[in-house]
Protein backbone atom coordinates (compact mmCIF):
# COMPACT_ATOMS: atom_id res chain seq x y z
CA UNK A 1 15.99 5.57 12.62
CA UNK A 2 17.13 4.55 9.06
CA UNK A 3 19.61 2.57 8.62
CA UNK A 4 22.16 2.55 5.12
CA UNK A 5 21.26 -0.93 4.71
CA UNK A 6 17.42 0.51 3.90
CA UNK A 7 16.74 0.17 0.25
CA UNK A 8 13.31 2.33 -0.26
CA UNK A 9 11.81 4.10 -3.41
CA UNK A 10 8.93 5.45 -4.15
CA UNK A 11 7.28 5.42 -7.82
CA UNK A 12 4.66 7.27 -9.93
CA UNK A 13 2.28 5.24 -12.27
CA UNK A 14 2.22 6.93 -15.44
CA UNK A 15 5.25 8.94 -14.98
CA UNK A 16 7.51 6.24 -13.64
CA UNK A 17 6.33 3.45 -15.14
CA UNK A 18 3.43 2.64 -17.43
CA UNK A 19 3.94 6.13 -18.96
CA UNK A 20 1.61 5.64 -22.15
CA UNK A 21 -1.49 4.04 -19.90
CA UNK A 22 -3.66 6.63 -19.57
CA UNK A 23 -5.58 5.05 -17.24
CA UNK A 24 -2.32 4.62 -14.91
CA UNK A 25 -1.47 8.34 -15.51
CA UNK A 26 -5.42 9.21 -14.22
CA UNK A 27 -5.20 7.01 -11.19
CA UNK A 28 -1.63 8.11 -10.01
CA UNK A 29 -1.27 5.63 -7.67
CA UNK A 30 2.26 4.83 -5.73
CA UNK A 31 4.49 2.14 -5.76
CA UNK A 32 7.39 1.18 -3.10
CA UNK A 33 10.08 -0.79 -3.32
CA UNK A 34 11.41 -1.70 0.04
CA UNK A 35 14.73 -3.72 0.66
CA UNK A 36 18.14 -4.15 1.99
CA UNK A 37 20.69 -3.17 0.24
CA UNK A 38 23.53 -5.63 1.25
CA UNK A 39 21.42 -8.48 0.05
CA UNK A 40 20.22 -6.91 -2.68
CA UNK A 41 16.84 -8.30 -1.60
CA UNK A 42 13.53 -6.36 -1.81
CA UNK A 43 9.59 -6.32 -2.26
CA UNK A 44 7.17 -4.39 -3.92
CA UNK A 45 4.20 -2.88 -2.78
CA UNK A 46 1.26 -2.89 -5.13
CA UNK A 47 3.00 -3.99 -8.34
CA UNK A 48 -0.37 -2.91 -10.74
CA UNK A 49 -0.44 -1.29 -14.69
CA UNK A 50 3.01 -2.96 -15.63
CA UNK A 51 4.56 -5.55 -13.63
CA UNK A 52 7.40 -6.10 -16.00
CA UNK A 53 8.18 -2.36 -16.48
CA UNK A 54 7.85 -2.28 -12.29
CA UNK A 55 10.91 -5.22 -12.24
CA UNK A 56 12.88 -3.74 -14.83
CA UNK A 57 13.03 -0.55 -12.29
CA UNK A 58 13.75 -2.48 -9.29
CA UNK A 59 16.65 -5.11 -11.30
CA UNK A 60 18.35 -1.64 -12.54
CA UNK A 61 19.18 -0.88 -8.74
CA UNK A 62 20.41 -4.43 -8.76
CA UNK A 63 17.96 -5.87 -6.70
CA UNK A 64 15.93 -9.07 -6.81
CA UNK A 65 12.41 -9.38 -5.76
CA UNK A 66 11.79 -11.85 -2.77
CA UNK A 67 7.94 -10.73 -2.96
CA UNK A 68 4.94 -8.81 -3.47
CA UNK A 69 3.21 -6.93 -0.70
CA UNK A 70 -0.22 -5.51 -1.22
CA UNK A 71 -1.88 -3.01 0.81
CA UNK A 72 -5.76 -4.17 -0.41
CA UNK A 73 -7.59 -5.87 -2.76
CA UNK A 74 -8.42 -3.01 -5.64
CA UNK A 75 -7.47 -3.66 -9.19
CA UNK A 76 -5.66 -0.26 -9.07
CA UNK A 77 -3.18 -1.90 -6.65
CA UNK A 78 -2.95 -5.59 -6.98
CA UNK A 79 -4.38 -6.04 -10.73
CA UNK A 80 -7.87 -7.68 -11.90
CA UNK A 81 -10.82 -6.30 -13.74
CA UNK A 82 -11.67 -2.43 -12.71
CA UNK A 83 -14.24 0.20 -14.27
CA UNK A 84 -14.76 -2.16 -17.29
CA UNK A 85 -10.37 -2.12 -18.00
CA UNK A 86 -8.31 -5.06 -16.60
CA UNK A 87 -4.90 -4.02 -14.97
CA UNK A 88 -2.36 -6.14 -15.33
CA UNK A 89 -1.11 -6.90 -11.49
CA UNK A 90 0.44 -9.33 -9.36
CA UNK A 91 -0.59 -12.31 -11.36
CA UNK A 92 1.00 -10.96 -14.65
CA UNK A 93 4.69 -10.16 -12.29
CA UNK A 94 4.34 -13.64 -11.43
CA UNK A 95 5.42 -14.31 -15.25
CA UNK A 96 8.56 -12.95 -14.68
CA UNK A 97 9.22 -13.92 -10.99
CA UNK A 98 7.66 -16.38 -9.13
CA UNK A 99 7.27 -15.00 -5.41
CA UNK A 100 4.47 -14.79 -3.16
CA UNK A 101 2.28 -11.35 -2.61
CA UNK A 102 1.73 -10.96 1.30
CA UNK A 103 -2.02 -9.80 2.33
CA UNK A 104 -4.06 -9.86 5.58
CA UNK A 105 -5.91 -12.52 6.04
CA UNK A 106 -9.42 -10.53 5.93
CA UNK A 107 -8.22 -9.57 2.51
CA UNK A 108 -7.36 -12.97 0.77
CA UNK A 109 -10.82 -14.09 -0.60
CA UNK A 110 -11.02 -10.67 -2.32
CA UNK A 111 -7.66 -10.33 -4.00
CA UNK A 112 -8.01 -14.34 -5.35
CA UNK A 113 -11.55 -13.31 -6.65
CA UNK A 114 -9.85 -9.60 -8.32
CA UNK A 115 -6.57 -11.08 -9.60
CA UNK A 116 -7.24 -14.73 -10.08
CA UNK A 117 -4.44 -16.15 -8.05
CA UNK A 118 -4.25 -18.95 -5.56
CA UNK A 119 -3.64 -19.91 -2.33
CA UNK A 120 -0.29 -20.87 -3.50
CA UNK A 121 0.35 -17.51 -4.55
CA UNK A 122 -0.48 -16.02 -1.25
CA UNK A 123 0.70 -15.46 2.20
CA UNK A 124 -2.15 -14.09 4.76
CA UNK A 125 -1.06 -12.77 7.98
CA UNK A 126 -3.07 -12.28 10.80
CA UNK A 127 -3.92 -8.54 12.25
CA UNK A 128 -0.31 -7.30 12.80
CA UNK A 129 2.92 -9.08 12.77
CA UNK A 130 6.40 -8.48 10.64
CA UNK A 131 8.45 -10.18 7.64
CA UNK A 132 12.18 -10.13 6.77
CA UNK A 133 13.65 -8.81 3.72
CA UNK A 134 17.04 -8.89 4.07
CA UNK A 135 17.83 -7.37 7.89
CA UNK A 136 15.70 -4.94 7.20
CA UNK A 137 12.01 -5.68 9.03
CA UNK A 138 8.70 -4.64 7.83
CA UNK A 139 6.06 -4.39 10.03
CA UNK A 140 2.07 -5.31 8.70
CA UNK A 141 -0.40 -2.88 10.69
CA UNK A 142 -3.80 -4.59 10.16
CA UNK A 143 -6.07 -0.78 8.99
CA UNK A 144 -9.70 -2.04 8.04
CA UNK A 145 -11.69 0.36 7.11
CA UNK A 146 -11.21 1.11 2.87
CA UNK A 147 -11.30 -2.08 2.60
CA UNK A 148 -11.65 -5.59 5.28
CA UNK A 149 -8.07 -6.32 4.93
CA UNK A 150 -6.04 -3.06 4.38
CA UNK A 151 -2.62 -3.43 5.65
CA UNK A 152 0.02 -0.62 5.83
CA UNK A 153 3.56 -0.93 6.32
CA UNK A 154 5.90 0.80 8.89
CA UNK A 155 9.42 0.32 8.14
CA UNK A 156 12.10 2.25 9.57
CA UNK A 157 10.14 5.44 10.54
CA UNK A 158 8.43 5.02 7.40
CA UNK A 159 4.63 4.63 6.84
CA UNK A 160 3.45 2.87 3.71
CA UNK A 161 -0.23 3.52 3.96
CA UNK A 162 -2.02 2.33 0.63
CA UNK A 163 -5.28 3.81 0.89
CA UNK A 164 -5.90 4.18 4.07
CA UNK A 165 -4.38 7.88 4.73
CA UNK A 166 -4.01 10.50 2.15
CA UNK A 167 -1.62 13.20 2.72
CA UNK A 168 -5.49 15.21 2.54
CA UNK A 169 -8.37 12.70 3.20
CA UNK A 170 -8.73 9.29 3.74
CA UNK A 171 -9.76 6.26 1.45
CA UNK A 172 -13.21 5.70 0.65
CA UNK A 173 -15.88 3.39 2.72
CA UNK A 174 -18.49 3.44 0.32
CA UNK A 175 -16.95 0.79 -1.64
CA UNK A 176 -17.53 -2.87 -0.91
CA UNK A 177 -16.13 -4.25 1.90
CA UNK A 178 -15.36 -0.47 3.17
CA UNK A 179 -16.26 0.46 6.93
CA UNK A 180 -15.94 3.65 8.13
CA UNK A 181 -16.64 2.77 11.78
CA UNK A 182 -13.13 0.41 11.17
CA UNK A 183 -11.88 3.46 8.96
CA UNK A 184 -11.74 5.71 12.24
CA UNK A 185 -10.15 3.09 14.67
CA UNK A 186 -7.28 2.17 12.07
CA UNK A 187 -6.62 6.14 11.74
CA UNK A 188 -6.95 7.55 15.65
CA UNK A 189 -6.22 3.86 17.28
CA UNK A 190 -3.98 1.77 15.25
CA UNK A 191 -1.78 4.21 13.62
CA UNK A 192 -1.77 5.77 16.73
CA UNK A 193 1.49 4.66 17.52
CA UNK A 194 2.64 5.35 14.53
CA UNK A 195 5.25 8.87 15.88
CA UNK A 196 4.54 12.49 14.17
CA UNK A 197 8.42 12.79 13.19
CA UNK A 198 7.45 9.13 10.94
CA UNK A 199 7.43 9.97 7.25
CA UNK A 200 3.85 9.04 5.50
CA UNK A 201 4.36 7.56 1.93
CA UNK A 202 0.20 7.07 0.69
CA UNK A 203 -1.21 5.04 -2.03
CA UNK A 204 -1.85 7.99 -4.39
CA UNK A 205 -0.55 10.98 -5.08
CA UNK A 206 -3.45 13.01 -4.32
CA UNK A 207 -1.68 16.11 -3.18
CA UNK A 208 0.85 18.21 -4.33
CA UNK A 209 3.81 16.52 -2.46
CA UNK A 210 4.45 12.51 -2.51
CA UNK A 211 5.05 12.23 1.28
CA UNK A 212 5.03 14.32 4.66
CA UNK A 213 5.42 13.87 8.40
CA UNK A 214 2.59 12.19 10.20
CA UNK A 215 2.84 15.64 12.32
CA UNK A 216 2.34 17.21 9.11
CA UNK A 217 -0.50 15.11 7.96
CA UNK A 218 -2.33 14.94 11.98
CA UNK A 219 -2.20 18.93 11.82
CA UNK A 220 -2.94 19.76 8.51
CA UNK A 221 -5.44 16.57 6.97
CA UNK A 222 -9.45 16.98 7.53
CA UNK A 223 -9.72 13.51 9.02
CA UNK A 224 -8.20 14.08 12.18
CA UNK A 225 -10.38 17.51 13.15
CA UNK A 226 -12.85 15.61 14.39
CA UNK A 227 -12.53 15.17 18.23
CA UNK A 228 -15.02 11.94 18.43
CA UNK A 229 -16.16 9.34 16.65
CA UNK A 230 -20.09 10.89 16.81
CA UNK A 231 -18.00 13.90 15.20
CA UNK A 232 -16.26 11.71 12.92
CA UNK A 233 -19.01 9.50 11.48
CA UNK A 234 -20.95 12.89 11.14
CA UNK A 235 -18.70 13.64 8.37
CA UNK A 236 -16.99 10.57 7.14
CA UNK A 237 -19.38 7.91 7.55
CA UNK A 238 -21.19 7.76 4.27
C-alpha cells in the first residue's frame, strides 16, 4: 500500500543526471530517491557519476538528504576506481552533505577499499532489518549472491533491487565476491516474500521499461524457469 506521505523517484544516469559522461550514459544504471514527503526527508540509493548533480535533483523537490543507501560495493554504484575510470560516488556527495551511506555488513570492507571512506562514514546492518526516513520505513533484505553484501530495499510495495534482479536476468557471479549458489537463494528464498502485485525498480535499465511487477518479472525473466537449483546452477552458475 503506498501511502501520500511516500516520496520515491527513480533516475537515469546519463539522461537524468551526468548527461555528458559517456561512461554514465553506457552503464545506465538507476538511481532512487526514497523519502517522506511531510518531512521533506529522504535518501539516495547509489549516488555514483555526479553526486552534486544527484543533490541538486533531490533539493529541487525540496528535500534534504538524511543518507546514502547502497545496494553493493561496485564503483558503478557507490563510486571508486572501475575499468581503469574513477566514478565519483558517495565519498565525493559527502562534500556537499555530510550523512552516512547504509551497507550490509558483509559488504563494508569492500565499499571502504572501492570508495575510500571510513568507518565513520558507514552504517553496516546485519542480514535484514529496517531504517526510518521520515514515517516512511525501508526495509534492508540481505541478497548475496552479485556480490557478499548486496542489499535490496522493499519499501511500500516497492522493490529496489540493485543488481540483484534485472527486469531480464540477474547480476553477474563471476565477479569477485559473486556466488551464484547465494545468487539463487536471495532470488527463489529471500525475495520470496517479496508479493507478485510489488513493483520491481532494478539497478540498470537493461530492458526496455524501468520497472514491472514481480508477477511480471517471475513469469516473464529467464532466472526463474529453472525448477531446481541442479537446474539453476546448470545455467547460471558460471
Amino acid at each position: 500500500m503506498t501511502t501520500d506521505r511516500l516520496y520515491f523517484r527513480q533516475l537515469l544516469s546519463g539522461r537524468d543526471f551526468a548527461q555528458t559522461d559517456p561512461f554514465a550514459q553506457q552503464m545506465v544504471n538507476f538511481v532512487y530517491f526514497i523519502g517522506d514527503r511531510e518531512t521533506k526527508e529522504a535518501v539516495i540509493v547509489d549516488p555514483a557519476y555526479d553526486p552534486k548533480g544527484i543533490l541538486d535533483l533531490l533539493e529541487a523537490d525540496d528535500m534534504n538528504c538524511v543518507g546514502m543507501l547502497g545496494t553493493h560495493y561496485h564503483a558503478d554504484h557507490v563510486g571508486g576506481s572501475m575499468m581503469g575510470l574513477q566514478v565519483a560516488g558517495a565519498a565525493e556527495m559527502l562534500a556537499h552533505t555530510h550523512v552516512p551511506l547504509h551497507v550490509q555488513a558483509d559488504e563494508a570492507e569492500y565499499v571502504k577499499k572501492v570508495t575510500g571512506l571510513t568507518d565513520a562514514d558507514i552504517r553496516t546492518h546485519g542480514g535484514s532489518g529496517d531504517i526510518e526516513v521520515g514515517d516512511i520505513r525501508i526495509e534492508l533484505l540481505h541478497t548475496p549472491g552479485h556480490t557478499p553484501g548486496s542489499q535490496s530495499f522493499l519499501v511500500e510495495n516497492r522493490l529496489v533491487a540493485g543488481d540483484t534482479l534485472f527486469l531480464q536476468g540477474c547480476g553477474r557471479t563471476d565477479l569477485p565476491g559473486g556466488d551464484p549458489t547465494q545468487l539463487y537463494h536471495s532470488l527463489t528464498q529471500v525475495l520470496s516474500r517479496v508479493p507478485d502485485d510489488a513493483i520491481l525498480f532494478p539497478g540498470h535499465q537493461y530492458s526496455p521499461q524501468s520497472s514491472a511487477t514481480m508477477g511480471e518479472t517471475r513469469a516473464q525473466n529467464m532466472v526463474f524457469a529453472p525448477k531446481t537449483a541442479e537446474q539453476w546452477m546448470s545455467m547460471f552458475g558460471h
